[in-house]
C-alpha atoms as a PDB file:
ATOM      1  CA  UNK A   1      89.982 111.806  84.774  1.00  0.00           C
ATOM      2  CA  UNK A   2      92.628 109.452  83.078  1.00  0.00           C
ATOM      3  CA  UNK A   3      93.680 106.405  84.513  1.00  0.00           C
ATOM      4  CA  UNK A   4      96.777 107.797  86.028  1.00  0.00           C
ATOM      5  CA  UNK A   5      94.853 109.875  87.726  1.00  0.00           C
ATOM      6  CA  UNK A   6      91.659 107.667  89.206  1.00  0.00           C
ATOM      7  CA  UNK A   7      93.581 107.266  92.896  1.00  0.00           C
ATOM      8  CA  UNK A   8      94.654 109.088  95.599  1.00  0.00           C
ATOM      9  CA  UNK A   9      98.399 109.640  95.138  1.00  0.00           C
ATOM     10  CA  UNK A  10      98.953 107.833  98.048  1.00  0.00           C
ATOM     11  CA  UNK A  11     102.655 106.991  99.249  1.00  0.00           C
ATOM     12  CA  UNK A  12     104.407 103.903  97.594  1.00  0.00           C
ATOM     13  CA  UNK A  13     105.934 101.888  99.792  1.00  0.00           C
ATOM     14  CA  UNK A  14     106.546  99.309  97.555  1.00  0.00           C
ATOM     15  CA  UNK A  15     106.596  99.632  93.551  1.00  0.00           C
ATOM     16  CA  UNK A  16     105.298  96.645  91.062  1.00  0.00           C
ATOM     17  CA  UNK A  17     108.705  96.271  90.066  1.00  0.00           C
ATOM     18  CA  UNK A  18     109.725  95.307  93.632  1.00  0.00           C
ATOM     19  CA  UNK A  19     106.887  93.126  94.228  1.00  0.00           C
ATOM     20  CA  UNK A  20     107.882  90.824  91.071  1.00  0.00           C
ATOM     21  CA  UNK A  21     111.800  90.662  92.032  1.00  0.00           C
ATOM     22  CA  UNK A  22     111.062  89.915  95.610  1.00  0.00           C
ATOM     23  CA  UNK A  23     108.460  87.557  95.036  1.00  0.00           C
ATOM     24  CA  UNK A  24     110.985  85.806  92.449  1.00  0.00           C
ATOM     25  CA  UNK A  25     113.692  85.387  95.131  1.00  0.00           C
ATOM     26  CA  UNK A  26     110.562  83.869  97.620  1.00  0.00           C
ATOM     27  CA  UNK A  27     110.292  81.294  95.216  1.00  0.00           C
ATOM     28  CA  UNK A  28     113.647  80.398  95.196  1.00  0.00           C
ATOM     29  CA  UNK A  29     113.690  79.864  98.731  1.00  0.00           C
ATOM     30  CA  UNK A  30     110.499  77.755  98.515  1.00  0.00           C
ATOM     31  CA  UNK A  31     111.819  75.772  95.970  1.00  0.00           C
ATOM     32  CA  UNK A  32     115.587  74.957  98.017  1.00  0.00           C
ATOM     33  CA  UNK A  33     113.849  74.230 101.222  1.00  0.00           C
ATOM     34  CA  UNK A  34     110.566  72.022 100.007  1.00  0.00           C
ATOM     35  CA  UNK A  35     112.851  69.990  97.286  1.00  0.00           C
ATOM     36  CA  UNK A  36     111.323  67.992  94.752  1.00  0.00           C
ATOM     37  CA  UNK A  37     107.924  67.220  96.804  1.00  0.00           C
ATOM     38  CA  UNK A  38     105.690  69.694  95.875  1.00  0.00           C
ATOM     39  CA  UNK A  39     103.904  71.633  98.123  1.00  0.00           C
ATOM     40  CA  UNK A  40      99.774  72.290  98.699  1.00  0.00           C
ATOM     41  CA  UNK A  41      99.610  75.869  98.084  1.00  0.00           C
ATOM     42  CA  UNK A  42      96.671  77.184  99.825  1.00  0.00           C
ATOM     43  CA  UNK A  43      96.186  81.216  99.399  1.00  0.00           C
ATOM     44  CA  UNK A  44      94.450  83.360 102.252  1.00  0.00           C
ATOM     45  CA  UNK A  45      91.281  85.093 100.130  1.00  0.00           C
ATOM     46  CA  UNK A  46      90.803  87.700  99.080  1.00  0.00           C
ATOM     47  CA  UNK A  47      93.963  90.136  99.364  1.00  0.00           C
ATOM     48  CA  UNK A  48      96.622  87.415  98.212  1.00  0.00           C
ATOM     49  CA  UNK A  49      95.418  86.454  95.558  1.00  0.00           C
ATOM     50  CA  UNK A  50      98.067  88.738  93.243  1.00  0.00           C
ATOM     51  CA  UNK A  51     100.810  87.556  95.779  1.00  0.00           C
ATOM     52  CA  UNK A  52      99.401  83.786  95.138  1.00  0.00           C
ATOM     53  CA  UNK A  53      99.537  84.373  91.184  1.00  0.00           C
ATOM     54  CA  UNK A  54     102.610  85.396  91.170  1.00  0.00           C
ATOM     55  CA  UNK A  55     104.348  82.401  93.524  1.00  0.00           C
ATOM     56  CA  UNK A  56     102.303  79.929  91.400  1.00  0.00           C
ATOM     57  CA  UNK A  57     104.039  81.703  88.183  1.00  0.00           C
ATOM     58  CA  UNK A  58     107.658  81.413  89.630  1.00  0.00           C
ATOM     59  CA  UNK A  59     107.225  77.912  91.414  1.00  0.00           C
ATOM     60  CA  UNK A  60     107.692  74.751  89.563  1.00  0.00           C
ATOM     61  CA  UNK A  61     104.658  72.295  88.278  1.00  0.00           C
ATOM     62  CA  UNK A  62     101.819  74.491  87.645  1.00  0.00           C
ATOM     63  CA  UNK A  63     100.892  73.724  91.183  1.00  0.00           C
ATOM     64  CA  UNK A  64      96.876  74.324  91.556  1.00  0.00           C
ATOM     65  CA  UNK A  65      96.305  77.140  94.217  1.00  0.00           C
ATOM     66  CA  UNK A  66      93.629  76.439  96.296  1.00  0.00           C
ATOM     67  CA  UNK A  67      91.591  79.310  98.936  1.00  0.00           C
ATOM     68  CA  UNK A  68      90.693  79.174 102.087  1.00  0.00           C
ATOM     69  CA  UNK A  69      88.562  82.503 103.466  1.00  0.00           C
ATOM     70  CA  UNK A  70      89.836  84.371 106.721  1.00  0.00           C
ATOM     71  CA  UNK A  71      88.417  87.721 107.947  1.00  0.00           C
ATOM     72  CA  UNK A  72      90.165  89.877 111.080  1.00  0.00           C
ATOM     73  CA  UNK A  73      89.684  93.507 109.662  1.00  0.00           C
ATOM     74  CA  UNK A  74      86.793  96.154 109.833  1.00  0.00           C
ATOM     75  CA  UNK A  75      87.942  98.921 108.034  1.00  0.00           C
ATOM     76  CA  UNK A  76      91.520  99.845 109.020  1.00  0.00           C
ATOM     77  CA  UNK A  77      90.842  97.963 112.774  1.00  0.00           C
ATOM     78  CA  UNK A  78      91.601  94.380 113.557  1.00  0.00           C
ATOM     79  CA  UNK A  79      88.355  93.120 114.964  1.00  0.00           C
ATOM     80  CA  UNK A  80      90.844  91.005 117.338  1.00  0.00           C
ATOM     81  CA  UNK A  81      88.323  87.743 116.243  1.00  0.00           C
ATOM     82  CA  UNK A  82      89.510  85.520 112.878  1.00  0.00           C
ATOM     83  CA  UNK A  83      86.591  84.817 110.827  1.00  0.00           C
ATOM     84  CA  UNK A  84      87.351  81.565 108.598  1.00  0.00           C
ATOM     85  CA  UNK A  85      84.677  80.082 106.087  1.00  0.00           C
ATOM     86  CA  UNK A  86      83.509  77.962 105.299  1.00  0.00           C
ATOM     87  CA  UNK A  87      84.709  76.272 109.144  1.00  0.00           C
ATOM     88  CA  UNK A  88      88.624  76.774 107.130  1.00  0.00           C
ATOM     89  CA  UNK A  89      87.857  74.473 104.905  1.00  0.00           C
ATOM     90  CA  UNK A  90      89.510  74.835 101.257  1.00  0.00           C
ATOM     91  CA  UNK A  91      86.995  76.357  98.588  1.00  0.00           C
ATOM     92  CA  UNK A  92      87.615  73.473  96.414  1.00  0.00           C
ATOM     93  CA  UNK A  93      87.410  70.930  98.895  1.00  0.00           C
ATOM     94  CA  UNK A  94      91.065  69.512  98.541  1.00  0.00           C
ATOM     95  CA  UNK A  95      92.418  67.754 101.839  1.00  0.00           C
ATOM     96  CA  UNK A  96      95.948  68.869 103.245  1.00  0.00           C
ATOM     97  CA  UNK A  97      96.026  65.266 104.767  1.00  0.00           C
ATOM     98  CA  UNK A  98      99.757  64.141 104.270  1.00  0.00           C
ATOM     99  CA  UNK A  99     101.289  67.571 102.228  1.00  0.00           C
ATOM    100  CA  UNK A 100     103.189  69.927 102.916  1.00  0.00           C
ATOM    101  CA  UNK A 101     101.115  73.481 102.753  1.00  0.00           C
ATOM    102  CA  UNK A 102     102.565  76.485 102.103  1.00  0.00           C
ATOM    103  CA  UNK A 103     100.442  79.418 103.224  1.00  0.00           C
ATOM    104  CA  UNK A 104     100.797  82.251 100.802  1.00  0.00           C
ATOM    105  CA  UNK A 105      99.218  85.617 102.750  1.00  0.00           C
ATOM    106  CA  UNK A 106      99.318  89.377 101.291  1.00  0.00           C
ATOM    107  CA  UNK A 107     100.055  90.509 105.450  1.00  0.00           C
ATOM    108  CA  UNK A 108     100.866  89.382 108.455  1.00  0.00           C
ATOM    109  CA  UNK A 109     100.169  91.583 111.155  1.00  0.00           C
ATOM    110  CA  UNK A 110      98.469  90.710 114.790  1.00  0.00           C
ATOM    111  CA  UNK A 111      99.655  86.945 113.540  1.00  0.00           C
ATOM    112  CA  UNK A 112      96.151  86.110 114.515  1.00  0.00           C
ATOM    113  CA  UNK A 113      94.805  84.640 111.075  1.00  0.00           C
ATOM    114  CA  UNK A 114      98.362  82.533 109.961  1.00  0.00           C
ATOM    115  CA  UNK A 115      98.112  81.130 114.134  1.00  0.00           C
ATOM    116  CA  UNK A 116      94.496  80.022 113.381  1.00  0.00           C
ATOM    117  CA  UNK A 117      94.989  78.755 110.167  1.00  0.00           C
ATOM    118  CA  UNK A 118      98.121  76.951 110.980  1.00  0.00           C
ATOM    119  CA  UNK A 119      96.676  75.258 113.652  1.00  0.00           C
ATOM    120  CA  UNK A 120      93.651  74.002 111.363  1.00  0.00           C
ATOM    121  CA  UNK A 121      95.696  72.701 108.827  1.00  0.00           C
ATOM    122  CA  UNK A 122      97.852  70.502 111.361  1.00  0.00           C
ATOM    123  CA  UNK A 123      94.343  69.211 112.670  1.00  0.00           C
ATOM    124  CA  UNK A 124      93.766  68.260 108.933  1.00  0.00           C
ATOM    125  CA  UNK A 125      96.733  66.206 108.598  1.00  0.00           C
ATOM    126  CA  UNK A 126      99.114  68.123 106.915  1.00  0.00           C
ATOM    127  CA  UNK A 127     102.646  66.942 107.186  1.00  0.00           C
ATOM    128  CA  UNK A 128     103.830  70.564 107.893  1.00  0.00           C
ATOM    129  CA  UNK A 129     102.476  74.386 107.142  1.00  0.00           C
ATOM    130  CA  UNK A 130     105.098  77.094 106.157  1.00  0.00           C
ATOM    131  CA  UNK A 131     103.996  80.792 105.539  1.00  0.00           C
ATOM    132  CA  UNK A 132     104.993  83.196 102.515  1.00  0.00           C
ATOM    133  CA  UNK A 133     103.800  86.334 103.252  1.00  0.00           C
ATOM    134  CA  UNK A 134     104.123  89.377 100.847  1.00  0.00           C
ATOM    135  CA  UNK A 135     104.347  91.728 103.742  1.00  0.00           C
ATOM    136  CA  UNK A 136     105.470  91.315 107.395  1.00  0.00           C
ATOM    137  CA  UNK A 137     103.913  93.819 110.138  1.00  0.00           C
ATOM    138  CA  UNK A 138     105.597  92.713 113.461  1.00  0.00           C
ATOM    139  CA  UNK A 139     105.011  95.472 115.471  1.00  0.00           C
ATOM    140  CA  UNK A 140     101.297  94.756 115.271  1.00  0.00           C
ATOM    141  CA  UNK A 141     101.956  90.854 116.501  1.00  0.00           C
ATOM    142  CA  UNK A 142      99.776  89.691 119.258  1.00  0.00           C
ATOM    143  CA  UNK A 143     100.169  86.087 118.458  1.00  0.00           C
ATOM    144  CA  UNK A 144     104.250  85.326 118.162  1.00  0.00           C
ATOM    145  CA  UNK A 145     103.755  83.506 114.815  1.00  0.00           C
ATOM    146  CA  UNK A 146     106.797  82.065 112.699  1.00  0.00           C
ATOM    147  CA  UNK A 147     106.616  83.384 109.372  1.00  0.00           C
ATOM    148  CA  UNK A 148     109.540  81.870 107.211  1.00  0.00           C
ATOM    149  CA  UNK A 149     109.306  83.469 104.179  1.00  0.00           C
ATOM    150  CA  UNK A 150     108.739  87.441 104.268  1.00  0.00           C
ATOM    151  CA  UNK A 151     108.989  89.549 101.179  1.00  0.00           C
ATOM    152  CA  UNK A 152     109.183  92.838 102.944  1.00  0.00           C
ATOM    153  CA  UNK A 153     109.195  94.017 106.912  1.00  0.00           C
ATOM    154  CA  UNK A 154     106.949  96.845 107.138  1.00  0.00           C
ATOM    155  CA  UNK A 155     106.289  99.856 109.784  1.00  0.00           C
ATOM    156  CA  UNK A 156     102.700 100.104 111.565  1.00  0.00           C
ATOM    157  CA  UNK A 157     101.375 101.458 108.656  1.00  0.00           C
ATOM    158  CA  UNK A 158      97.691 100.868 107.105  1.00  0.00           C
ATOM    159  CA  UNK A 159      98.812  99.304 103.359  1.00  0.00           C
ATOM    160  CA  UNK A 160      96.529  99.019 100.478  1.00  0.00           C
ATOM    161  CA  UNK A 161      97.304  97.867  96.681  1.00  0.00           C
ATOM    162  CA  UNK A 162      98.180  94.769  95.202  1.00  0.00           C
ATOM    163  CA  UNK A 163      95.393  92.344  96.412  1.00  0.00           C
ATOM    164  CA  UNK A 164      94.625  94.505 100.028  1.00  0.00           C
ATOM    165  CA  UNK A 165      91.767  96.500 100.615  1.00  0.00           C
ATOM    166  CA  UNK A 166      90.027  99.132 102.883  1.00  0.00           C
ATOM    167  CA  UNK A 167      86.262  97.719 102.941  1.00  0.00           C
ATOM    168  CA  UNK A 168      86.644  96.486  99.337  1.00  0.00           C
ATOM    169  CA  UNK A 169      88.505  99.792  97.763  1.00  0.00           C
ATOM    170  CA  UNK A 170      92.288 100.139  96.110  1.00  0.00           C
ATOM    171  CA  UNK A 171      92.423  95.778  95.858  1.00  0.00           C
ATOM    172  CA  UNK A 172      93.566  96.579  91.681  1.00  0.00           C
ATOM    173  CA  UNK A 173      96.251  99.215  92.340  1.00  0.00           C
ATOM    174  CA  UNK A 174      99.613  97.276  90.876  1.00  0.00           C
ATOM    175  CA  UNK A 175     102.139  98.925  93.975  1.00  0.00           C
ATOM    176  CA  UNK A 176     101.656  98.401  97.561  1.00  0.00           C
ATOM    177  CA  UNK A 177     100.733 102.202  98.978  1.00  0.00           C
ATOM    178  CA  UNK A 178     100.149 103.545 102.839  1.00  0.00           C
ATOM    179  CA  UNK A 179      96.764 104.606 102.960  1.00  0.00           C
ATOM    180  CA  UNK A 180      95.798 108.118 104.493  1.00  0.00           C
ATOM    181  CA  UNK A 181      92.633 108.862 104.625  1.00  0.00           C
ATOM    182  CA  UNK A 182      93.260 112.686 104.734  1.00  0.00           C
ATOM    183  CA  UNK A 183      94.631 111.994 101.091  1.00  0.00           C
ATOM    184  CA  UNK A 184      91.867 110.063  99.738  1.00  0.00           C
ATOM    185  CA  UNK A 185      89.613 113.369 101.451  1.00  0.00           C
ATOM    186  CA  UNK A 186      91.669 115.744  99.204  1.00  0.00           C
ATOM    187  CA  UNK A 187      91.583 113.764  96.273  1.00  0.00           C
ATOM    188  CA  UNK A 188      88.179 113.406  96.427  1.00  0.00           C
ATOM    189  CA  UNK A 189      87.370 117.014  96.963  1.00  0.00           C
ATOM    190  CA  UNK A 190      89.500 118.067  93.972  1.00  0.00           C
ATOM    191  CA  UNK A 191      87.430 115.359  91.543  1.00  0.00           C
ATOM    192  CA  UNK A 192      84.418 116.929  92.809  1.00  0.00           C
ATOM    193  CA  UNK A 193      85.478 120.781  92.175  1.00  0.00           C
ATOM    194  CA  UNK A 194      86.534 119.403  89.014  1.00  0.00           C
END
Protein backbone atom coordinates (compact mmCIF):
# COMPACT_ATOMS: atom_id res chain seq x y z
CA UNK A 1 0.00 0.00 0.00
CA UNK A 2 1.73 3.44 -0.74
CA UNK A 3 1.57 6.19 1.47
CA UNK A 4 -1.22 7.89 -0.31
CA UNK A 5 -3.04 5.19 0.23
CA UNK A 6 -2.40 4.05 4.18
CA UNK A 7 -5.91 6.00 5.35
CA UNK A 8 -9.32 5.88 4.99
CA UNK A 9 -10.24 8.51 2.39
CA UNK A 10 -12.07 10.18 4.82
CA UNK A 11 -13.77 13.70 4.03
CA UNK A 12 -11.49 16.87 4.27
CA UNK A 13 -12.89 19.41 5.94
CA UNK A 14 -10.02 21.35 6.15
CA UNK A 15 -6.78 21.00 3.81
CA UNK A 16 -2.97 21.64 5.17
CA UNK A 17 -2.93 24.53 3.07
CA UNK A 18 -5.82 26.10 5.04
CA UNK A 19 -4.55 25.18 8.32
CA UNK A 20 -1.13 27.21 7.65
CA UNK A 21 -2.99 30.48 6.17
CA UNK A 22 -5.49 30.51 8.94
CA UNK A 23 -3.21 29.84 11.59
CA UNK A 24 -0.95 32.78 10.04
CA UNK A 25 -3.82 35.32 10.28
CA UNK A 26 -4.36 33.86 14.27
CA UNK A 27 -1.10 35.08 14.85
CA UNK A 28 -1.64 38.29 13.65
CA UNK A 29 -4.42 38.82 15.83
CA UNK A 30 -2.39 37.54 18.82
CA UNK A 31 0.28 39.66 18.09
CA UNK A 32 -2.17 43.26 17.70
CA UNK A 33 -4.08 42.47 20.79
CA UNK A 34 -1.13 41.12 23.37
CA UNK A 35 1.43 44.04 22.06
CA UNK A 36 4.91 43.90 22.87
CA UNK A 37 4.48 41.76 26.27
CA UNK A 38 4.80 38.45 25.34
CA UNK A 39 2.54 35.97 26.19
CA UNK A 40 2.94 32.31 28.26
CA UNK A 41 1.92 29.99 25.66
CA UNK A 42 0.69 26.94 27.27
CA UNK A 43 -0.60 24.10 24.64
CA UNK A 44 -3.48 21.56 25.64
CA UNK A 45 -1.55 17.89 25.07
CA UNK A 46 -1.68 15.89 23.05
CA UNK A 47 -3.90 16.95 19.90
CA UNK A 48 -2.47 20.65 19.67
CA UNK A 49 0.55 20.14 19.56
CA UNK A 50 0.75 20.76 15.41
CA UNK A 51 -1.66 23.78 16.06
CA UNK A 52 0.96 24.90 18.98
CA UNK A 53 4.02 24.47 16.44
CA UNK A 54 2.70 26.30 14.11
CA UNK A 55 1.54 29.60 16.41
CA UNK A 56 5.02 29.36 18.02
CA UNK A 57 6.47 29.52 14.23
CA UNK A 58 4.34 32.64 13.25
CA UNK A 59 4.50 34.50 16.73
CA UNK A 60 7.35 36.68 17.60
CA UNK A 61 10.39 35.69 20.18
CA UNK A 62 10.77 32.07 19.90
CA UNK A 63 8.37 31.97 22.77
CA UNK A 64 8.93 28.43 24.71
CA UNK A 65 5.58 26.40 24.55
CA UNK A 66 4.89 24.80 27.53
CA UNK A 67 1.95 21.57 28.11
CA UNK A 68 -0.41 21.09 30.33
CA UNK A 69 -2.46 17.45 29.99
CA UNK A 70 -6.41 17.50 29.78
CA UNK A 71 -8.54 14.41 28.97
CA UNK A 72 -12.66 14.65 28.25
CA UNK A 73 -12.93 12.01 25.36
CA UNK A 74 -13.42 8.12 25.24
CA UNK A 75 -13.45 7.28 21.85
CA UNK A 76 -15.72 9.62 19.84
CA UNK A 77 -17.88 10.39 23.42
CA UNK A 78 -17.17 13.20 25.80
CA UNK A 79 -16.88 11.44 29.11
CA UNK A 80 -18.66 14.81 30.43
CA UNK A 81 -15.57 14.72 33.36
CA UNK A 82 -12.06 16.84 32.43
CA UNK A 83 -9.17 14.85 33.38
CA UNK A 84 -6.05 17.30 33.96
CA UNK A 85 -2.50 15.95 35.05
CA UNK A 86 -0.56 16.26 36.66
CA UNK A 87 -3.41 18.42 39.16
CA UNK A 88 -3.04 21.14 35.68
CA UNK A 89 0.09 21.81 36.44
CA UNK A 90 2.56 22.73 33.40
CA UNK A 91 4.87 19.68 32.34
CA UNK A 92 7.82 21.80 32.77
CA UNK A 93 6.90 23.30 35.87
CA UNK A 94 6.79 27.04 34.67
CA UNK A 95 4.38 29.34 36.85
CA UNK A 96 1.69 31.55 34.96
CA UNK A 97 1.97 33.86 38.11
CA UNK A 98 1.83 37.48 36.60
CA UNK A 99 1.60 36.53 32.44
CA UNK A 100 -0.57 36.66 30.22
CA UNK A 101 -1.42 32.85 28.89
CA UNK A 102 -2.61 32.17 25.78
CA UNK A 103 -4.26 28.76 25.56
CA UNK A 104 -3.57 27.22 22.22
CA UNK A 105 -6.27 24.02 21.86
CA UNK A 106 -6.73 21.76 18.55
CA UNK A 107 -10.97 21.87 19.59
CA UNK A 108 -13.25 23.34 21.49
CA UNK A 109 -16.33 21.59 21.82
CA UNK A 110 -18.54 20.94 25.22
CA UNK A 111 -16.15 24.09 26.42
CA UNK A 112 -15.60 21.85 29.36
CA UNK A 113 -11.65 21.50 29.24
CA UNK A 114 -10.78 25.55 28.15
CA UNK A 115 -13.63 26.40 31.41
CA UNK A 116 -11.47 24.15 33.68
CA UNK A 117 -8.31 25.16 32.56
CA UNK A 118 -9.09 28.78 32.51
CA UNK A 119 -10.20 28.78 35.81
CA UNK A 120 -6.84 27.02 37.05
CA UNK A 121 -4.69 29.31 35.49
CA UNK A 122 -6.48 32.47 37.13
CA UNK A 123 -6.02 30.52 40.55
CA UNK A 124 -2.25 30.45 39.52
CA UNK A 125 -1.90 34.04 39.12
CA UNK A 126 -2.00 34.70 35.69
CA UNK A 127 -2.71 38.23 34.73
CA UNK A 128 -5.26 37.02 32.07
CA UNK A 129 -5.94 33.61 29.87
CA UNK A 130 -7.05 34.01 26.16
CA UNK A 131 -7.85 30.87 23.97
CA UNK A 132 -6.64 30.07 20.26
CA UNK A 133 -8.32 27.26 19.20
CA UNK A 134 -7.72 25.57 15.75
CA UNK A 135 -11.28 24.47 15.60
CA UNK A 136 -14.52 25.79 17.19
CA UNK A 137 -17.52 23.17 17.80
CA UNK A 138 -20.33 25.34 19.38
CA UNK A 139 -23.10 23.31 18.93
CA UNK A 140 -21.55 20.77 21.28
CA UNK A 141 -21.05 23.71 24.16
CA UNK A 142 -22.26 22.81 27.54
CA UNK A 143 -20.09 25.26 29.30
CA UNK A 144 -20.66 28.95 27.47
CA UNK A 145 -16.87 29.49 27.18
CA UNK A 146 -15.30 32.68 25.40
CA UNK A 147 -13.01 31.58 22.87
CA UNK A 148 -11.33 34.72 21.18
CA UNK A 149 -9.40 33.42 18.65
CA UNK A 150 -11.08 30.58 16.37
CA UNK A 151 -9.46 29.35 13.21
CA UNK A 152 -12.48 27.61 11.86
CA UNK A 153 -16.38 27.10 13.16
CA UNK A 154 -17.18 23.62 12.60
CA UNK A 155 -20.58 21.40 12.35
CA UNK A 156 -21.18 18.48 15.04
CA UNK A 157 -18.94 16.47 13.32
CA UNK A 158 -16.31 13.82 14.86
CA UNK A 159 -12.75 15.47 13.33
CA UNK A 160 -9.52 13.69 13.23
CA UNK A 161 -6.01 14.81 11.58
CA UNK A 162 -3.63 17.31 12.39
CA UNK A 163 -2.78 16.61 16.12
CA UNK A 164 -6.59 14.87 17.00
CA UNK A 165 -7.16 11.42 17.51
CA UNK A 166 -9.77 8.56 17.89
CA UNK A 167 -8.11 6.42 20.86
CA UNK A 168 -4.61 7.29 19.58
CA UNK A 169 -5.28 6.70 15.57
CA UNK A 170 -5.10 9.42 12.45
CA UNK A 171 -2.99 12.15 15.14
CA UNK A 172 -0.12 12.37 11.80
CA UNK A 173 -2.62 12.95 8.97
CA UNK A 174 -1.47 16.73 7.69
CA UNK A 175 -5.56 17.89 6.88
CA UNK A 176 -8.23 18.00 9.37
CA UNK A 177 -10.86 15.04 8.08
CA UNK A 178 -14.57 13.95 9.54
CA UNK A 179 -14.18 10.62 10.70
CA UNK A 180 -16.77 7.81 9.70
CA UNK A 181 -16.31 4.85 10.97
CA UNK A 182 -18.28 3.05 8.16
CA UNK A 183 -15.27 4.38 5.97
CA UNK A 184 -12.47 3.28 8.01
CA UNK A 185 -14.76 -0.43 7.93
CA UNK A 186 -14.49 -0.33 4.07
CA UNK A 187 -11.09 0.65 3.89
CA UNK A 188 -10.10 -1.84 6.03
CA UNK A 189 -11.92 -4.63 4.35
CA UNK A 190 -10.46 -3.71 0.94
CA UNK A 191 -6.60 -3.85 2.57
CA UNK A 192 -7.52 -7.13 3.80
CA UNK A 193 -8.99 -8.64 0.35
CA UNK A 194 -5.99 -7.12 -0.96
Amino acid sequence: MSPATSHPPFRVLFSHDQILRRCAELARELRRVLGDEPPCLVQVIEGARPFARLMQQQLAGALPVHEVRAKSYEGTQSTGQVKVSPLGALQDGASVKDQHVVLLEDIVDTGRTIAALREHFLAAGAKSVRVASLLSKPSRRVVEVEVEHVGFEIPDEFVIGFGMDLDGRYRELRDVVVYEASIEREFAGAAERD
